[in-house]
N, C-alpha and C. Protein backbone atom coordinates (compact mmCIF):
# COMPACT_ATOMS: atom_id res chain seq x y z
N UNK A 1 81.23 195.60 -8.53
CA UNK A 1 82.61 195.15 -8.50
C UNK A 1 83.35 195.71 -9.72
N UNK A 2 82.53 195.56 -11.25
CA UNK A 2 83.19 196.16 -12.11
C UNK A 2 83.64 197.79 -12.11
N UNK A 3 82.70 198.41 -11.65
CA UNK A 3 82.52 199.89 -11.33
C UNK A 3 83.97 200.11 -10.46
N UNK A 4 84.36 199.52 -9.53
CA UNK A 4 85.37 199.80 -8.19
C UNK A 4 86.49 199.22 -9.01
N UNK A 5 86.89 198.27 -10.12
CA UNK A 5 87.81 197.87 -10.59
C UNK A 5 88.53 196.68 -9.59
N UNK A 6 87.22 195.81 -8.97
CA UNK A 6 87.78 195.34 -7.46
C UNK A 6 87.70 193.52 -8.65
N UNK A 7 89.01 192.97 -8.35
CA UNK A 7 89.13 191.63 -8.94
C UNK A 7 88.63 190.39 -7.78
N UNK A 8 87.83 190.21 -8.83
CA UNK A 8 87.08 188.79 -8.07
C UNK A 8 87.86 187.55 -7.69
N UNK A 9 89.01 187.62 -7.95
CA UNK A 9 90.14 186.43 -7.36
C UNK A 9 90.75 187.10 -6.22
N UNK A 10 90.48 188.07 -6.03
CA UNK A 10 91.39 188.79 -4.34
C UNK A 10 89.95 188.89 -3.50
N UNK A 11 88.99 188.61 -3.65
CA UNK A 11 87.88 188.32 -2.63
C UNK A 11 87.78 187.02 -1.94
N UNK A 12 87.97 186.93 -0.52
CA UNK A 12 88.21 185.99 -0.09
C UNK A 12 87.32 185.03 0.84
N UNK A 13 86.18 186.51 0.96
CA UNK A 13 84.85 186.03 2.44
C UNK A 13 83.91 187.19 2.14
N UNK A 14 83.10 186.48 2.10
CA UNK A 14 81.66 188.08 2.39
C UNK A 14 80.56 187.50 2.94
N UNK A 15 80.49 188.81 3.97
CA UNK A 15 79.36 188.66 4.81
C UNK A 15 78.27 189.02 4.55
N UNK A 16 77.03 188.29 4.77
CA UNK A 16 75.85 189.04 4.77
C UNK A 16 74.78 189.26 5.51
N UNK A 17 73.63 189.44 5.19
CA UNK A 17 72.71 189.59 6.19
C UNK A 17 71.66 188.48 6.17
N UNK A 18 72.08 187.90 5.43
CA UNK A 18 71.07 186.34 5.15
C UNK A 18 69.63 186.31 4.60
N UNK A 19 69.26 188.08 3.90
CA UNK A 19 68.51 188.24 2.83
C UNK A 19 68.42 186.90 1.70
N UNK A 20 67.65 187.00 1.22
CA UNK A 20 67.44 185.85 -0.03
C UNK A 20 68.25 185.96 -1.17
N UNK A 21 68.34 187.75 -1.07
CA UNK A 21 68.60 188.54 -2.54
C UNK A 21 70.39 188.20 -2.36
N UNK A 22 70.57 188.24 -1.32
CA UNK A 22 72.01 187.82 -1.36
C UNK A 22 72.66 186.60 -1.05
N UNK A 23 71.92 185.56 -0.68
CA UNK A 23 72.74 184.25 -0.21
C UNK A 23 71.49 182.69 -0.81
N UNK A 24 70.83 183.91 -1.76
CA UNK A 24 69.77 182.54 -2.63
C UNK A 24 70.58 181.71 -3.38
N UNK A 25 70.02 180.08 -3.37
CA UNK A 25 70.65 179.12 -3.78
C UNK A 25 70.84 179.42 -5.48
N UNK A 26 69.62 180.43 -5.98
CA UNK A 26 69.67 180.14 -7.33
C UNK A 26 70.24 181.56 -8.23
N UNK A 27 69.99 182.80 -7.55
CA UNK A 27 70.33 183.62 -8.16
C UNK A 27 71.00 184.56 -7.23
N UNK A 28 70.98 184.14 -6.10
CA UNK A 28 72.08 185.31 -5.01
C UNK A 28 73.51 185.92 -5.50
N UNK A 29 73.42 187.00 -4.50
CA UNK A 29 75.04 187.21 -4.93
C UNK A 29 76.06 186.60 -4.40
N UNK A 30 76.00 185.41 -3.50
CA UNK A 30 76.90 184.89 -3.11
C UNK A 30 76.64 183.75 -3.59
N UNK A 31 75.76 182.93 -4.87
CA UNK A 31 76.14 182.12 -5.80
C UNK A 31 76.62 182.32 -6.63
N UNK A 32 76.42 183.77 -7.12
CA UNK A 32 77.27 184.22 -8.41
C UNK A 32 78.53 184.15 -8.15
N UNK A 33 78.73 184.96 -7.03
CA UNK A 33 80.17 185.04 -6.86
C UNK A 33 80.99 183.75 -5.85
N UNK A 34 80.15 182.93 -5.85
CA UNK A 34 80.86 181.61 -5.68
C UNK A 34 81.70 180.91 -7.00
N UNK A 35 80.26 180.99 -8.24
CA UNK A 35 80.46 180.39 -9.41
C UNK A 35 81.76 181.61 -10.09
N UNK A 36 81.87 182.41 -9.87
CA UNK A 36 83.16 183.38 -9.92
C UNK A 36 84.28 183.16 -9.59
N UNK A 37 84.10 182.88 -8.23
CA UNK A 37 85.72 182.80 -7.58
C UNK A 37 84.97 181.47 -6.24
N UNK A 38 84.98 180.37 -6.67
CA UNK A 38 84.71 179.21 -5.68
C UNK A 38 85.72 179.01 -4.89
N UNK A 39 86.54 179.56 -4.10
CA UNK A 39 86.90 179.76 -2.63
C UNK A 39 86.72 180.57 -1.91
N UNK A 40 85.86 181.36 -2.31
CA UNK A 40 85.08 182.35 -1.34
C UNK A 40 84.56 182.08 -0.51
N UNK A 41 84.39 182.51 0.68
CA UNK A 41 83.92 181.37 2.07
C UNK A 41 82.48 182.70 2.42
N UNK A 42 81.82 181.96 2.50
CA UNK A 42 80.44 183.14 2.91
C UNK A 42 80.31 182.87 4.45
N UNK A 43 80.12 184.00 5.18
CA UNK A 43 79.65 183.97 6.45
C UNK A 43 78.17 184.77 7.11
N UNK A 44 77.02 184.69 7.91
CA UNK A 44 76.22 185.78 8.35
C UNK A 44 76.89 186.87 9.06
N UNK A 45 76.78 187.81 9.01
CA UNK A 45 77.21 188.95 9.58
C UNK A 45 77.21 188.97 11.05
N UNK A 46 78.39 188.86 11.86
CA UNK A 46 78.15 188.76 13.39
C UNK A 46 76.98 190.19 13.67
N UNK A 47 77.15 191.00 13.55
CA UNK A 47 75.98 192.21 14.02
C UNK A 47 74.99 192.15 13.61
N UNK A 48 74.76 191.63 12.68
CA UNK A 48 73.45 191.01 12.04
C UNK A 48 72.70 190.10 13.17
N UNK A 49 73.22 189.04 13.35
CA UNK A 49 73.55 187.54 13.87
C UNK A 49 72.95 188.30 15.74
N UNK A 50 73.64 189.02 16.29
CA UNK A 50 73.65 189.52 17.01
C UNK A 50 72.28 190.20 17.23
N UNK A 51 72.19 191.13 16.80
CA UNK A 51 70.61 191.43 16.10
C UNK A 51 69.55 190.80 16.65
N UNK A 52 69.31 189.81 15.51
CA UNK A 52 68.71 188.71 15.78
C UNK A 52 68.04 187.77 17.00
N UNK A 53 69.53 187.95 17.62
CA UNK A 53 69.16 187.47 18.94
C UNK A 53 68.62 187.97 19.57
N UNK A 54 68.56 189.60 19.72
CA UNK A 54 68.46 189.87 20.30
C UNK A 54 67.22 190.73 20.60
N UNK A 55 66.23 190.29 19.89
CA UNK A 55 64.58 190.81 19.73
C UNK A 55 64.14 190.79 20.72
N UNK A 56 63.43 191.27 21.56
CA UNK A 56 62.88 191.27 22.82
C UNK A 56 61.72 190.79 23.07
N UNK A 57 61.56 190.02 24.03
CA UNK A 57 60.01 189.62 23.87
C UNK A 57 59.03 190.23 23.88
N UNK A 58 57.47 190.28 24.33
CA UNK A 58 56.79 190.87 24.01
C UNK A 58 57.06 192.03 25.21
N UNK A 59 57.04 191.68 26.50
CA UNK A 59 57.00 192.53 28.12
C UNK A 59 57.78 193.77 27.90
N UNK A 60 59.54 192.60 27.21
CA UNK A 60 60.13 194.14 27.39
C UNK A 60 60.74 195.39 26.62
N UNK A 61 59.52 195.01 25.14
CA UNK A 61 59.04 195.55 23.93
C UNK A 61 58.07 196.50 24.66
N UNK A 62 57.46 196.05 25.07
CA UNK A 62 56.65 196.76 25.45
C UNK A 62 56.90 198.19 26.99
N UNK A 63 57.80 197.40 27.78
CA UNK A 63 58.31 198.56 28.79
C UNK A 63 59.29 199.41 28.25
N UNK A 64 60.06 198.67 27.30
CA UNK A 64 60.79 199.71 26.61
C UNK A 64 60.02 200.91 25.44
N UNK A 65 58.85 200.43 24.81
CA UNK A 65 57.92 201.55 24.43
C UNK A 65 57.24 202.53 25.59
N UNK A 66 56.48 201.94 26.54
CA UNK A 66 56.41 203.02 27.54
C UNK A 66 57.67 203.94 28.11
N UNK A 67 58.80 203.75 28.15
CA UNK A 67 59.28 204.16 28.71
C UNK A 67 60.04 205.47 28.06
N UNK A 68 60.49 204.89 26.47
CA UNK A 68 60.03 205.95 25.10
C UNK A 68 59.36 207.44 25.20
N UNK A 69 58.02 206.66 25.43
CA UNK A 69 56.78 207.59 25.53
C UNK A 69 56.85 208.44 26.97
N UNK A 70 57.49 207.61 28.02
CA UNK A 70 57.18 208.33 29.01
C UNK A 70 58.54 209.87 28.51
N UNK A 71 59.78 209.81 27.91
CA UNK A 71 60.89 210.40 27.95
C UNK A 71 60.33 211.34 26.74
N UNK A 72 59.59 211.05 25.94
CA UNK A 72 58.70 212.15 24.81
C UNK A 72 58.42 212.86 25.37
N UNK A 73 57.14 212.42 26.50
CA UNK A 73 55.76 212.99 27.10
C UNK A 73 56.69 214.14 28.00
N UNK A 74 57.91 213.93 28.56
CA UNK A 74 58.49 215.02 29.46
C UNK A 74 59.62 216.15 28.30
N UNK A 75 60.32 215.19 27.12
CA UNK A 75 61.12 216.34 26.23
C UNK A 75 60.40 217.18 25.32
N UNK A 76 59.78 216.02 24.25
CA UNK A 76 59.01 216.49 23.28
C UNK A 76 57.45 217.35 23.21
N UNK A 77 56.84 216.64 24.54
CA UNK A 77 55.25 217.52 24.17
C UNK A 77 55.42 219.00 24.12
N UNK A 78 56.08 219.62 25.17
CA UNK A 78 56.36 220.71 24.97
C UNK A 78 57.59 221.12 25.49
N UNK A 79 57.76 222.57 25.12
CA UNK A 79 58.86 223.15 25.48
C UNK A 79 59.22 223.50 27.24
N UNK A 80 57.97 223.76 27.71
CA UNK A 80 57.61 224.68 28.60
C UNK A 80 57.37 223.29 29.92
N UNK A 81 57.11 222.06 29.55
CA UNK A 81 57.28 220.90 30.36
C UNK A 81 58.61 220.23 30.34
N UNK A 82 60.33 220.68 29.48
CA UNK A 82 61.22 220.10 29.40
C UNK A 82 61.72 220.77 30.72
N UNK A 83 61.10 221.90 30.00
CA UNK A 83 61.85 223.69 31.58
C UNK A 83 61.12 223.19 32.77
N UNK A 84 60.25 222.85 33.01
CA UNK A 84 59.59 222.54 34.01
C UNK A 84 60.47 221.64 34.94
N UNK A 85 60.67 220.53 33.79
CA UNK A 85 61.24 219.07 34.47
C UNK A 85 62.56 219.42 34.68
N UNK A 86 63.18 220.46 33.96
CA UNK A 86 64.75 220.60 34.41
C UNK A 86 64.42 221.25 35.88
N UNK A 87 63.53 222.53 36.11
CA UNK A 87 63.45 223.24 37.21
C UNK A 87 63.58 222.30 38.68
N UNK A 88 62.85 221.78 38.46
CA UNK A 88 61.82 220.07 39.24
C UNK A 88 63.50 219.87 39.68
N UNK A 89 63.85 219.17 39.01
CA UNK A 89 65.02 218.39 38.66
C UNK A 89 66.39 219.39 39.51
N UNK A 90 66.64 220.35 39.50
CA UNK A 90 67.66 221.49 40.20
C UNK A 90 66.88 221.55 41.09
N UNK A 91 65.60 221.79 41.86
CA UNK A 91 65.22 222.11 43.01
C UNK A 91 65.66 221.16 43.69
N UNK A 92 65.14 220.22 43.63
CA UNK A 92 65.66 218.97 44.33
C UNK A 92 67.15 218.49 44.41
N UNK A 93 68.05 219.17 43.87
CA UNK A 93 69.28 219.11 43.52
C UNK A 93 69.52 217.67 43.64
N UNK A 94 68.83 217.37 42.55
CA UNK A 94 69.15 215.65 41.80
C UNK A 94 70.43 216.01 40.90
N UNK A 95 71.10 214.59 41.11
CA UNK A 95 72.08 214.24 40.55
C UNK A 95 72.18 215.05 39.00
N UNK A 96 71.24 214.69 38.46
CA UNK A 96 71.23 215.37 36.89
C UNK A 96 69.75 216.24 36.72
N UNK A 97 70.01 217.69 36.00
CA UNK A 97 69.30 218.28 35.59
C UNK A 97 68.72 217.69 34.27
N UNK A 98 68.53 217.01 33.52
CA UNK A 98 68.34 215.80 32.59
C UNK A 98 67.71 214.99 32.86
N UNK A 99 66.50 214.21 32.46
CA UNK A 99 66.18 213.30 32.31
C UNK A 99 66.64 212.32 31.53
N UNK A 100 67.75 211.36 31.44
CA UNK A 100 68.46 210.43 30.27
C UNK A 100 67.77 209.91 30.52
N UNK A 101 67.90 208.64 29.94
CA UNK A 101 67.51 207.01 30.07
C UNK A 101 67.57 206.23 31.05
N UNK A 102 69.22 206.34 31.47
CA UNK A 102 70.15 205.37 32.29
C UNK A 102 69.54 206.29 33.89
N UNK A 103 69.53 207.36 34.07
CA UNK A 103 69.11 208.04 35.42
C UNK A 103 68.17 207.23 36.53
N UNK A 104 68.91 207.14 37.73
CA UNK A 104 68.50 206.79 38.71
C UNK A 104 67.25 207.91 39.61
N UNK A 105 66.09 208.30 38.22
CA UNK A 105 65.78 209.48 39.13
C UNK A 105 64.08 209.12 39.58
N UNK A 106 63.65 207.58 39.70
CA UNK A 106 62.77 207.20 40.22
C UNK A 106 61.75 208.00 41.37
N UNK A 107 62.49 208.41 42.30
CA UNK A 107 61.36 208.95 43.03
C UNK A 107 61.17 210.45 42.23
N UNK A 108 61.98 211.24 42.07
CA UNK A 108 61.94 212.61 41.02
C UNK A 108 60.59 212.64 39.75
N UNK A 109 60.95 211.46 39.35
CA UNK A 109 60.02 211.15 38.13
C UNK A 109 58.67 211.38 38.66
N UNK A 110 58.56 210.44 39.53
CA UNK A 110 57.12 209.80 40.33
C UNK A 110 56.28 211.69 41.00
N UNK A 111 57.55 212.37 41.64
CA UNK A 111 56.92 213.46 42.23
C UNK A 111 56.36 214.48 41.10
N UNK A 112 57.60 214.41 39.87
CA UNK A 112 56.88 215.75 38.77
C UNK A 112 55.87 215.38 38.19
N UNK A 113 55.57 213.36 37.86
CA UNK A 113 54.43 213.35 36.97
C UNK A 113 52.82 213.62 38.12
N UNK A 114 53.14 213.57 39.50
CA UNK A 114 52.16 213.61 40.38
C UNK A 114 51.65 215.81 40.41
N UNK A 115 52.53 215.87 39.80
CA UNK A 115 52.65 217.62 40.27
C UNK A 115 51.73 217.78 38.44
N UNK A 116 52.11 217.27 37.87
CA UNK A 116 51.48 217.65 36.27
C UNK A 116 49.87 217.29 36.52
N UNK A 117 49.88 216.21 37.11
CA UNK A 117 48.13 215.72 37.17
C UNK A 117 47.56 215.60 35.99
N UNK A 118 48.06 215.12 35.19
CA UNK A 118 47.27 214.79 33.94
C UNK A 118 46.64 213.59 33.66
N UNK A 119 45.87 213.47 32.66
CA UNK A 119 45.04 212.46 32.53
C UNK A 119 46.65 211.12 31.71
N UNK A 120 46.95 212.04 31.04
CA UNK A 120 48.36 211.34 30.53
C UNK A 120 49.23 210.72 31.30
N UNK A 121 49.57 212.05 32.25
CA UNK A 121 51.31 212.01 33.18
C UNK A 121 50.38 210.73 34.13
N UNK A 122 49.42 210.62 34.32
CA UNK A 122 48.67 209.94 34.97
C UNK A 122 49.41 208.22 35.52
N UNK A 123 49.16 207.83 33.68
CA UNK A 123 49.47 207.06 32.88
C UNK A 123 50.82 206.48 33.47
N UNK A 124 51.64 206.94 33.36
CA UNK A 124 52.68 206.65 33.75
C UNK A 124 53.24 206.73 35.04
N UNK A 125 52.50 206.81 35.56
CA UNK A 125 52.70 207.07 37.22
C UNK A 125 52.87 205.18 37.51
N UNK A 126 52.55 204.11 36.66
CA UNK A 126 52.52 202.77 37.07
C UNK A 126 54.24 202.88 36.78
N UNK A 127 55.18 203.43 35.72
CA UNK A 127 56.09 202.62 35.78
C UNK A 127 56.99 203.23 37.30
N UNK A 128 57.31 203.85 37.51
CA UNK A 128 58.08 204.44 38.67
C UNK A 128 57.69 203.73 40.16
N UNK A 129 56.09 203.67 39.87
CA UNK A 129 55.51 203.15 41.24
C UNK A 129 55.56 201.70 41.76
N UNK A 130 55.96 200.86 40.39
CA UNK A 130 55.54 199.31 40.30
C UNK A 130 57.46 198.63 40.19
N UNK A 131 57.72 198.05 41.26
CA UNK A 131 59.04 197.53 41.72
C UNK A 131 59.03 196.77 40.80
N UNK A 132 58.26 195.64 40.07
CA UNK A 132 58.62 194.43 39.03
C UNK A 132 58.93 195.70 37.67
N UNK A 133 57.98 196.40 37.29
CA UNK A 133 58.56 197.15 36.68
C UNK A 133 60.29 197.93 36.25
N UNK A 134 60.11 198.24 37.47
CA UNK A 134 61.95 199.33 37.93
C UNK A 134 63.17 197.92 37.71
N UNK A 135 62.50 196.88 38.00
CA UNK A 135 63.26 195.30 38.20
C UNK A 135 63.83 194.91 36.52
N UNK A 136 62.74 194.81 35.91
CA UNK A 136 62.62 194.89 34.42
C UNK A 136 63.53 195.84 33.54
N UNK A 137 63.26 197.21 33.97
CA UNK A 137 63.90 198.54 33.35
C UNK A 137 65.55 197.93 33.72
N UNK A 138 65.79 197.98 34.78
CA UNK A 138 67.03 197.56 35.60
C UNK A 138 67.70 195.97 34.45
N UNK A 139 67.17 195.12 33.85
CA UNK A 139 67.28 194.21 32.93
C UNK A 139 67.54 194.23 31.65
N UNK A 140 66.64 195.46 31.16
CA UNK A 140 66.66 195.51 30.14
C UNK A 140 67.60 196.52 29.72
N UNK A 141 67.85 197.54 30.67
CA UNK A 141 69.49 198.61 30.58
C UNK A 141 70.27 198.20 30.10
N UNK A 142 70.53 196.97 31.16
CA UNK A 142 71.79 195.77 31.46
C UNK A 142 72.04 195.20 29.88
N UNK A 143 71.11 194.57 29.64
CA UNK A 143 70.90 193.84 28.04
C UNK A 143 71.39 194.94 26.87
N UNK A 144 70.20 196.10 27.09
CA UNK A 144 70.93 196.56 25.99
C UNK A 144 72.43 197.56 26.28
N UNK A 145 72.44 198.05 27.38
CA UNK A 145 73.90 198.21 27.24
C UNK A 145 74.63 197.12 26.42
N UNK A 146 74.86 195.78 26.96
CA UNK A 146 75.66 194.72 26.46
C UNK A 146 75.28 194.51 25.10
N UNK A 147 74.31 194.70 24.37
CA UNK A 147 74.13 194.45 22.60
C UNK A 147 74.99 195.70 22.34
N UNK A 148 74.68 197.15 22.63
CA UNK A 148 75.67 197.83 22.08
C UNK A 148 76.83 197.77 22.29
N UNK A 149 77.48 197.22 23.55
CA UNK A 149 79.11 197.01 23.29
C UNK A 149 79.31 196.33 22.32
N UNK A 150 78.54 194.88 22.02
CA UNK A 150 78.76 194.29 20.87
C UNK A 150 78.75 194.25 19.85
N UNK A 151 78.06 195.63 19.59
CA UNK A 151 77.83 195.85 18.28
C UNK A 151 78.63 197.17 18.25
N UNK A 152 79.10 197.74 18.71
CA UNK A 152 80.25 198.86 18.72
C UNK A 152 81.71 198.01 18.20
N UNK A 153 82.01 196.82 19.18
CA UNK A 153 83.31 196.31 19.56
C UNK A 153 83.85 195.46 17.70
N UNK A 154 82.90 194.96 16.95
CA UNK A 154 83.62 194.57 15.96
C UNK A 154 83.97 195.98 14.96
N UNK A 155 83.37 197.30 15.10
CA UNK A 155 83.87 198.27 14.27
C UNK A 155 85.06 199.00 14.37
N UNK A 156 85.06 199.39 13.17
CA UNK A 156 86.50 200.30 13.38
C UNK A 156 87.68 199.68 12.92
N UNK A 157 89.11 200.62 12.38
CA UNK A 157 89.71 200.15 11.80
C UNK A 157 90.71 198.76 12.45
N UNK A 158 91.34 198.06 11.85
CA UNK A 158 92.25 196.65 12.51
C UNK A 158 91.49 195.80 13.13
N UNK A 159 89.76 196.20 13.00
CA UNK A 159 89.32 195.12 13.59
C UNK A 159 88.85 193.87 13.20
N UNK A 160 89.42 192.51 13.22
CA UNK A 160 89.12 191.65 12.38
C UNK A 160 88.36 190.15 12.96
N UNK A 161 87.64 189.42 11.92
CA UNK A 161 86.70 188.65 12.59
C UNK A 161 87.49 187.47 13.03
N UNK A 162 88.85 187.32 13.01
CA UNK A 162 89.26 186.46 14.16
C UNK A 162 90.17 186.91 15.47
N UNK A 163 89.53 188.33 15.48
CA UNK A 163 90.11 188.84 16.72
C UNK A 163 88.50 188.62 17.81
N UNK A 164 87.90 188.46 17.15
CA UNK A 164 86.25 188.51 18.19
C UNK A 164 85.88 187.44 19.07
């Protein structure tokens, strides 16, 4: 605060993340700067707060790691399996030459990892094939689409926490 030349009587609210280091009863920075300027109103950080909530349980921690791995196993292992999956992907003149995230390309998936035959691509042949699965994926889109609007929607300039 001294560094910025910022006066501790024009601070009016600060948010935090509900660390210790910042909202401890005995040495936080929002006791100091209570005992500073005592009308300072402290709040948790809505995106923080948000956050929080929004940990996933174990299932769809876990389908969302396979599903990670499955989008590696086709970009990242190699070069020569991204070309593959785009080829795959234009033959069939699917919607997108891409594999995203959000892609409706379920049966596509299911046919290139059956064409690779690997002990790996193998592996993943359960999520495409298994409906509670696709049910789940379909849930958990939904979810996190909606955390990132929310966590997009308080940024940016004029945006203020009693407009939310």
């Amino acid at each position: 605060m001294d560094t910025h030349n910022i006066p501790l009587d024009k601070i009016i609210g600060v948010a935090t993340d509900g660390a210790p280091a910042m909202v401890g009863r005995q040495s936080g920075f929002v006791k100091h700067l209570m005992d500073v300027t005592p009308t300072v109103v402290p709040f948790h950080c809505i995106i923080h707060k948000n956050m929080l909530r929004s940990k996933l349980n174990a299932d769809y921690k876990n389908l969302m790691l396979n599903i990670m791995r499955m989008i590696n196993f086709f970009k990242n292992k190699s070069a020569l399996r991204h070309r593959q999956l785009r080829a795959f992907l234009q033959n069939l003149e699917a919607e997108y030459d891409e594999l995203l995230t959000h892609n409706n390309v379920r049966n596509e998936v299911d046919s290139f990892l059956s064409e690779i035959d690997t002990e790996e691509a193998n592996l993943f042949l359960e999520l495409p094939r298994s409906e509670q699965k696709m049910v789940d994926m379909a849930v958990l889109v939904d979810f996190l689409s909606y955390m990132n609007d929310q966590n997009v929607k308080p940024q940016g300039d004029g945006k203020y926490v009693i407009h939310l």
